[in-house]
Each structure stands twice: as C-alpha cells, then as structure tokens.
Protein backbone atom coordinates (compact mmCIF):
# COMPACT_ATOMS: atom_id res chain seq x y z
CA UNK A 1 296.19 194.98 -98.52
CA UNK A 2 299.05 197.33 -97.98
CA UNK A 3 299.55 198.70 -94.43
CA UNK A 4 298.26 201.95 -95.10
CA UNK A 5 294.90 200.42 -96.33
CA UNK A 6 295.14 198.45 -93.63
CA UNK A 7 295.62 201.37 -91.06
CA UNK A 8 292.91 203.46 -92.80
CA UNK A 9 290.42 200.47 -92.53
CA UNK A 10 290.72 199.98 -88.61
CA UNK A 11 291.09 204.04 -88.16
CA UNK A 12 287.70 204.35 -90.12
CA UNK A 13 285.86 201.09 -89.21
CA UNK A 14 287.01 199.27 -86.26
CA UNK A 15 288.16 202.40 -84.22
CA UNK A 16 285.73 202.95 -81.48
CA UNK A 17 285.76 206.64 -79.98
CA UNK A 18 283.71 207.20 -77.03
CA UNK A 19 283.50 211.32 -78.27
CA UNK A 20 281.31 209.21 -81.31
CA UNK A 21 278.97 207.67 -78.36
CA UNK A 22 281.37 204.30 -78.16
CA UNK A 23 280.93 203.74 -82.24
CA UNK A 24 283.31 203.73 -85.08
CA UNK A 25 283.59 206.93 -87.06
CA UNK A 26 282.04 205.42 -90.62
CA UNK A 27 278.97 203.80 -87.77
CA UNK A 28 278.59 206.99 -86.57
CA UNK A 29 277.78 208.77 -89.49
CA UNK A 30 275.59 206.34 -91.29
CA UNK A 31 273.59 206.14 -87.38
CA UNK A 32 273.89 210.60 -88.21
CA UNK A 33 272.73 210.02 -91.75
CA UNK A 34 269.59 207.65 -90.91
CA UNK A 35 268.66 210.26 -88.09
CA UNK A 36 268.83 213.06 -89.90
CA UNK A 37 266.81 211.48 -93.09
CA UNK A 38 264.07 210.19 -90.80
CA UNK A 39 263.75 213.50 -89.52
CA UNK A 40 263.48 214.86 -92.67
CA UNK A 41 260.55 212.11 -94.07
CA UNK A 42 258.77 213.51 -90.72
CA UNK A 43 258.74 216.88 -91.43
CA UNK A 44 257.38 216.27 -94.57
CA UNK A 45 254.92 214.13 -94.01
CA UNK A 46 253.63 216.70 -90.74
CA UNK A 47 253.56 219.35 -93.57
C-alpha cells in the first residue's frame, strides 16, 4: 500500500477519538447506522 492509503486506513479505522465515544470514525458510524435502523424497524412495527 502506498503511504497515503496507508495514512487514510489508520485515520479512518484505527484512529480512536474520544469526541466519537473512544471509537474509530468508520466504528462509529456503522454503531450510528445500526442505531438509527433499529429505531426505524421499531417505529414501524409500533405503527
């Protein structure tokens, strides 16, 4: 891998930000995505 790759793969994956609750920024959002889909199957399903 070149060492831009390489510096976009920590920055994205390995990086952990306490702002992001101590996880990675690509951890975070999946974690976001999950919540917010779950939410959304609830909401149905209460409907």
């Amino acid at each position: 891998m070149s060492v831009k790759l390489n510096c976009i793969e920590y920055y994205n994956h390995k990086r952990i930000k306490e702002k992001l609750k101590g996880l990675s920024s690509v951890r975070y959002r999946i974690q976001s995505f999950i919540a917010a889909s779950t939410i959304s199957h609830l909401r149905v399903i209460i409907q």
